[in-house]
Every structure is written in structure tokens, then in C-alpha cells.
N, C-alpha and C. Protein backbone atom coordinates (compact mmCIF):
# COMPACT_ATOMS: atom_id res chain seq x y z
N UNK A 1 -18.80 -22.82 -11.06
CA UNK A 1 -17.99 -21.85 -10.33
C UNK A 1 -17.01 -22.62 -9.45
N UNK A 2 -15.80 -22.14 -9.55
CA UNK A 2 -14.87 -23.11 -9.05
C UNK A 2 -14.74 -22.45 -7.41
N UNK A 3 -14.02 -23.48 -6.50
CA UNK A 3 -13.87 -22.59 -4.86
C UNK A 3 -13.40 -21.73 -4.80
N UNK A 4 -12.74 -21.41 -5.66
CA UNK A 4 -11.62 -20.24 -5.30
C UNK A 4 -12.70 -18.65 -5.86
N UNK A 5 -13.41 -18.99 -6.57
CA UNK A 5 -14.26 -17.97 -7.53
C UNK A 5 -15.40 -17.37 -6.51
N UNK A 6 -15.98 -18.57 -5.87
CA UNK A 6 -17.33 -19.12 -4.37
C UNK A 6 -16.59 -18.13 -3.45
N UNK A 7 -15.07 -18.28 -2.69
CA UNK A 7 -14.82 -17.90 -2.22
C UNK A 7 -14.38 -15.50 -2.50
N UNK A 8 -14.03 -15.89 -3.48
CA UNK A 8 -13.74 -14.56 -4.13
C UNK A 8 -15.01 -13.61 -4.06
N UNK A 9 -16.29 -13.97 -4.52
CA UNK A 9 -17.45 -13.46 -3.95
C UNK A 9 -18.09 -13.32 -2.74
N UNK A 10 -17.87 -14.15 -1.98
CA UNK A 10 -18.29 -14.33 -0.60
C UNK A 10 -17.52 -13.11 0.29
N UNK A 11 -16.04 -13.07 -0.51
CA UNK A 11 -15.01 -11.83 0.46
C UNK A 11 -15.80 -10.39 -0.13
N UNK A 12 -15.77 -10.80 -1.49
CA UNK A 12 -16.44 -9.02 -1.92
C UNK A 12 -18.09 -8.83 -1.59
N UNK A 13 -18.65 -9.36 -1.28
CA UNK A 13 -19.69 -9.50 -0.38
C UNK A 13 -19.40 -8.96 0.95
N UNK A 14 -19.31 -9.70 1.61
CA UNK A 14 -18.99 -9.56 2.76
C UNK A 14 -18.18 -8.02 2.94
N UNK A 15 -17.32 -7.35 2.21
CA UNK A 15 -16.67 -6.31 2.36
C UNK A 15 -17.60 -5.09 1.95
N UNK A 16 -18.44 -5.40 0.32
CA UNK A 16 -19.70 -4.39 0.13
C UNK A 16 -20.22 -3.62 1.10
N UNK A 17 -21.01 -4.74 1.52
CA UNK A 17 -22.15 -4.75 2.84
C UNK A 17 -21.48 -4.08 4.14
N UNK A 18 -20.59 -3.93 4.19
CA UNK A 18 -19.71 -3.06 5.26
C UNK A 18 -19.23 -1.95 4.94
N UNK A 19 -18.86 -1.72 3.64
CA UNK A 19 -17.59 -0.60 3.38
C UNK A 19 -18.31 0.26 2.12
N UNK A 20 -19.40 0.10 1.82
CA UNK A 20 -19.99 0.50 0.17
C UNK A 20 -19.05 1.22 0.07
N UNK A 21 -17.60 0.34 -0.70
CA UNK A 21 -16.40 0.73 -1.37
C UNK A 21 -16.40 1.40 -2.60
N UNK A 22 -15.40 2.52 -2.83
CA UNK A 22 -15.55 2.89 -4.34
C UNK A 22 -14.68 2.26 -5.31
N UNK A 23 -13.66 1.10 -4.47
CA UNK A 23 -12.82 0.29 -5.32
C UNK A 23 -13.02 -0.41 -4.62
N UNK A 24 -13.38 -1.57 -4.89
CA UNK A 24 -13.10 -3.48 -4.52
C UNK A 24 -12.57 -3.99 -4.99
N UNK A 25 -11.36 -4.65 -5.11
CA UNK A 25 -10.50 -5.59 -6.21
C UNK A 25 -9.84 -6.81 -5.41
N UNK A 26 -10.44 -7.86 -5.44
CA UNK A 26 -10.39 -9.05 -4.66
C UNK A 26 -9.48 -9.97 -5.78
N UNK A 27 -8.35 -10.66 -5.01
CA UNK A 27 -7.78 -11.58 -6.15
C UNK A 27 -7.26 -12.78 -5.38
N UNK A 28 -7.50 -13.70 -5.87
CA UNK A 28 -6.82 -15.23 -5.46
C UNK A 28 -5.50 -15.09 -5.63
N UNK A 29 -4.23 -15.24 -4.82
CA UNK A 29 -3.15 -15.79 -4.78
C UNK A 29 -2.65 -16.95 -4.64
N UNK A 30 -4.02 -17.43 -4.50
CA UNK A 30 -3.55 -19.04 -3.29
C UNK A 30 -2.64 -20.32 -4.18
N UNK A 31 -2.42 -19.74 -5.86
CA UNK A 31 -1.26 -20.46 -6.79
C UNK A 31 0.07 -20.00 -6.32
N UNK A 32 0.23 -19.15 -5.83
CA UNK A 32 1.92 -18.42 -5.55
C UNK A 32 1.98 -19.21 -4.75
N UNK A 33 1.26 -20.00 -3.27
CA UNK A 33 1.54 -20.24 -2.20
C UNK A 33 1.48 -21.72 -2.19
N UNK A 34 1.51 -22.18 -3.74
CA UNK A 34 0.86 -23.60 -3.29
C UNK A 34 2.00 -24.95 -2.44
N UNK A 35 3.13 -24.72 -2.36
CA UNK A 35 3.99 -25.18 -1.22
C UNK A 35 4.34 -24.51 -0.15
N UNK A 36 3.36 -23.84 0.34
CA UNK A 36 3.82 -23.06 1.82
C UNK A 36 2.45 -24.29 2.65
N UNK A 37 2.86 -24.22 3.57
CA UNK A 37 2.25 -25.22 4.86
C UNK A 37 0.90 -24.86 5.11
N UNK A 38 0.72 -23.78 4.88
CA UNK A 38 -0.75 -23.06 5.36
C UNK A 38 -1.49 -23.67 4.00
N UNK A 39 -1.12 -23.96 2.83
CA UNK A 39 -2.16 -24.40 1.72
C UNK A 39 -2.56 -25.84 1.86
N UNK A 40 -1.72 -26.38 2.75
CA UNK A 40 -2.53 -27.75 2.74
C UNK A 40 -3.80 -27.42 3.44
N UNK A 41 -4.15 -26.84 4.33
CA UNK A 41 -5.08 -26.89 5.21
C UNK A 41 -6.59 -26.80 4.08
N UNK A 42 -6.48 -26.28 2.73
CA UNK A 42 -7.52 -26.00 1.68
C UNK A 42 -7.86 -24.50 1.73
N UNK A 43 -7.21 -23.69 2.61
CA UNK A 43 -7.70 -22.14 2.54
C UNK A 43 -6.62 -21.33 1.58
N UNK A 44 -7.81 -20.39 1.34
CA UNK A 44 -7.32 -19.50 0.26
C UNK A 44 -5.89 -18.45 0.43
N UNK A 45 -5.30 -18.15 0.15
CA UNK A 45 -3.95 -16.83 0.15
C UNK A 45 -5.18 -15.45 -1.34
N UNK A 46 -5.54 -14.97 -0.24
CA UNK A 46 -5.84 -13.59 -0.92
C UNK A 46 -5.62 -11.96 -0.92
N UNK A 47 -5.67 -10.97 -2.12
CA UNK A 47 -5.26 -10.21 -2.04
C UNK A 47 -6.64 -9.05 -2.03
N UNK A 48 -6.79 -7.72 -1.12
CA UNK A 48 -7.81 -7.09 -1.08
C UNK A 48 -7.51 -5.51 -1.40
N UNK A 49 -7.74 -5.22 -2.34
CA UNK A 49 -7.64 -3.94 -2.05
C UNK A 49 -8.90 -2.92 -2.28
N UNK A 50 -9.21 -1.88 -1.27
CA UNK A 50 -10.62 -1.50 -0.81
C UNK A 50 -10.04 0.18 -0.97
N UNK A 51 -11.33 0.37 -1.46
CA UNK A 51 -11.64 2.14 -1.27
C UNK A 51 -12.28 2.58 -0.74
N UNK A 52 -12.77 3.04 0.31
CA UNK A 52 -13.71 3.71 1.40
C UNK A 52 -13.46 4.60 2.18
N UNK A 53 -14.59 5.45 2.02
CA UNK A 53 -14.79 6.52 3.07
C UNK A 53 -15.15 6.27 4.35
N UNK A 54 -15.36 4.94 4.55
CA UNK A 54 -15.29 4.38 5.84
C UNK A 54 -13.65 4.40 6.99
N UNK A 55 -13.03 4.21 6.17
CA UNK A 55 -11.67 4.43 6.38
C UNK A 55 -10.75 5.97 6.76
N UNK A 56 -11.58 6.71 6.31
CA UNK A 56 -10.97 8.27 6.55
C UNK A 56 -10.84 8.71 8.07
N UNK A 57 -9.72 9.48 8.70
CA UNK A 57 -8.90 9.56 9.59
C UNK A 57 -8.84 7.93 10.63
N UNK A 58 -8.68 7.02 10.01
CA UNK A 58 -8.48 5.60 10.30
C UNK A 58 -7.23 5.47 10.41
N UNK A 59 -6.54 5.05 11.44
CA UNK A 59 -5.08 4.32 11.90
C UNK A 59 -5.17 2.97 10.83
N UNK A 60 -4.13 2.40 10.09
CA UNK A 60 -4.11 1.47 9.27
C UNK A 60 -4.41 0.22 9.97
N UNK A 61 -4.22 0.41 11.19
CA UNK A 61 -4.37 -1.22 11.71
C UNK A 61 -5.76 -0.99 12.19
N UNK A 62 -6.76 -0.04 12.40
CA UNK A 62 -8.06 -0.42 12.74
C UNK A 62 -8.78 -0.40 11.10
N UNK A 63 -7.99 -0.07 10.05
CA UNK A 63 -8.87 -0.53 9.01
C UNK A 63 -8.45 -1.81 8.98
N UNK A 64 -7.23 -2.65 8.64
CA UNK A 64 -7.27 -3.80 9.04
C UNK A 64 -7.97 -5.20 9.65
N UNK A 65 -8.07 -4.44 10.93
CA UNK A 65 -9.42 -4.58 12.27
C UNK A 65 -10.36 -5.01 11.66
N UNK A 66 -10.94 -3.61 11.33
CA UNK A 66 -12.42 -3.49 10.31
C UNK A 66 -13.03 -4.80 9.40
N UNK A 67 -11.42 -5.02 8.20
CA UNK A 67 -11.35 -5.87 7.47
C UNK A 67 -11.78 -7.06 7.83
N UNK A 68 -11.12 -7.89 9.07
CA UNK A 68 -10.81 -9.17 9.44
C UNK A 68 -12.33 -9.08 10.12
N UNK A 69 -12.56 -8.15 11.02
CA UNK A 69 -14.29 -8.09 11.56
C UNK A 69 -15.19 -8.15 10.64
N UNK A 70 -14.84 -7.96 9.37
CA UNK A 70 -16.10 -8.15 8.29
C UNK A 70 -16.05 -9.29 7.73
N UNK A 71 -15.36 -9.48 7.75
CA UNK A 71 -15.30 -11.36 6.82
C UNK A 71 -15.17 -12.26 8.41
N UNK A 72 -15.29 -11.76 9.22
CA UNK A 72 -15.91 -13.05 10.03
C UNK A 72 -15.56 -14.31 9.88
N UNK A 73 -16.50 -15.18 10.02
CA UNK A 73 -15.97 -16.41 10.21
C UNK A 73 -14.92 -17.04 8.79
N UNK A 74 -15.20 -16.38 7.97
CA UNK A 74 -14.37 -16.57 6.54
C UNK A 74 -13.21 -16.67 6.73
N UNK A 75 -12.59 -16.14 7.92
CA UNK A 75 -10.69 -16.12 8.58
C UNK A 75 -10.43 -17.35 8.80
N UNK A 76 -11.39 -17.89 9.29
CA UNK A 76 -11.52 -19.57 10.08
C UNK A 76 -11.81 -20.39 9.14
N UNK A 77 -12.42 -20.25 8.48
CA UNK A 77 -12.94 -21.39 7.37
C UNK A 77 -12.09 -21.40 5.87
N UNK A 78 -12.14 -20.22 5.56
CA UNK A 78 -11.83 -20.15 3.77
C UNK A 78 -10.54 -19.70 3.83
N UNK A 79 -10.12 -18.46 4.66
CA UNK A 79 -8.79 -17.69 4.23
C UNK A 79 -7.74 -17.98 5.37
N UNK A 80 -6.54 -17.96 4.15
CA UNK A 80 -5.57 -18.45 5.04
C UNK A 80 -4.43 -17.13 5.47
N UNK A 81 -4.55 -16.38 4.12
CA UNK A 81 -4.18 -15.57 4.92
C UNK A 81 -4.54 -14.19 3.60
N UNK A 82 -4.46 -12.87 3.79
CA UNK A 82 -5.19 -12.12 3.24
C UNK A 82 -4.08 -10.78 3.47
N UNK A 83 -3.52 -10.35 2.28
CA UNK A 83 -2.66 -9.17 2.14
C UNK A 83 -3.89 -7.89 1.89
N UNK A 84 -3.73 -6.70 2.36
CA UNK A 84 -4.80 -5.72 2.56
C UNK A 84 -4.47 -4.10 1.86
N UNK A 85 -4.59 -3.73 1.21
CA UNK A 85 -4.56 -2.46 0.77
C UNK A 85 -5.63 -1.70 1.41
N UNK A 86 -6.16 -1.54 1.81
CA UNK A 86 -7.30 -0.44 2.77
C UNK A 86 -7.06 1.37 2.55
N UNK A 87 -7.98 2.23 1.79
CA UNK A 87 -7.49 3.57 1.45
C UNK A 87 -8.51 4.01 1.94
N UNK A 88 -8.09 5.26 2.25
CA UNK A 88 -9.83 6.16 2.09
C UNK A 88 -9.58 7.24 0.68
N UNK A 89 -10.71 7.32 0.47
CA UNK A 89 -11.05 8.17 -1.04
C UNK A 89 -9.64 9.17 -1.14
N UNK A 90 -8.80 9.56 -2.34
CA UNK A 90 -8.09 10.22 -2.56
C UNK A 90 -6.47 10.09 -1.55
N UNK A 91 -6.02 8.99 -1.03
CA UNK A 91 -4.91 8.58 -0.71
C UNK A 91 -4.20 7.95 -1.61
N UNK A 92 -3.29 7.88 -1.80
CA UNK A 92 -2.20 7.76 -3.31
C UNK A 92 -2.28 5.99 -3.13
């Protein structure tokens, strides 16, 4: 299992166990970014997009919130930076 794969599970983990999502779709970007400054450091550029009823009458930036509070120390260590789709059930 390569890091990027280690890491890809560890985010949909970590998001499960918080959000029992009805869509999880976790994807590595961290090839688009590989000359931006933030990739030397070895952290990932990932993309999340989540379905939860956890999220319903949620302001977009406290699902956000939510997000970055669930992966924890993973902000600091693995991800460098993380684009977010966040829905609740039946939002387009």
C-alpha cells in the first residue's frame, strides 16, 4: 500500500467514525500540485466529498469546522491541504 493510499484510508476513517456518511469519496490530488511549495514538505493535496445528515441546517463553514476537527492531527502531519464538498442528504 503506497502513502498516498495509507493516507486515503486514514481520512475516510477518520470521517466514517464521525459523519456515518451516505457518500464518502476521498481522492489524492497531491500529482496536480507536485511543484507548488507546500509538496515539498511530503503532505498530501486532497479532495473530500461527504454526504451527511450530520450536516443538515449547517452553515458551510461549521461543516468545514467539523471536517478539519475530525481528521485531527492528520492537518499537521499528512495533509497539506484538503478541498471539501460537505452536503447534507438531498442538496444538489
Amino acid at each position: 500500500m503506497s502513502l498516498g493510499s495509507e493516507r486515503i484510508e486514514m481520512i475516510r476513517i477518520a470521517l466514517q467514525l464521525r459523519f456515518a456518511p451516505l457518500e464518502l469519496v476521498v481522492t489524492d490530488d497531491s500529482h496536480l500540485h507536485a511543484t507548488h511549495a507546500g509538496a515539498r514538505t511530503g503532505r498530501g493535496h486532497y479532495h473530500v466529498r461527504l454526504v451527511s445528515a450530520a450536516f443538515k441546517d449547517m452553515l458551510l463553514i461549521h461543516r468545514h469546522r467539523a471536517i478539519y476537527d475530525a481528521l485531527g492531527g492528520l492537518m499537521a502531519t499528512d495533509i497539506h491541504a484538503l478541498a471539501i464538498d460537505a452536503r447534507a442528504p438531498g442538496e444538489a
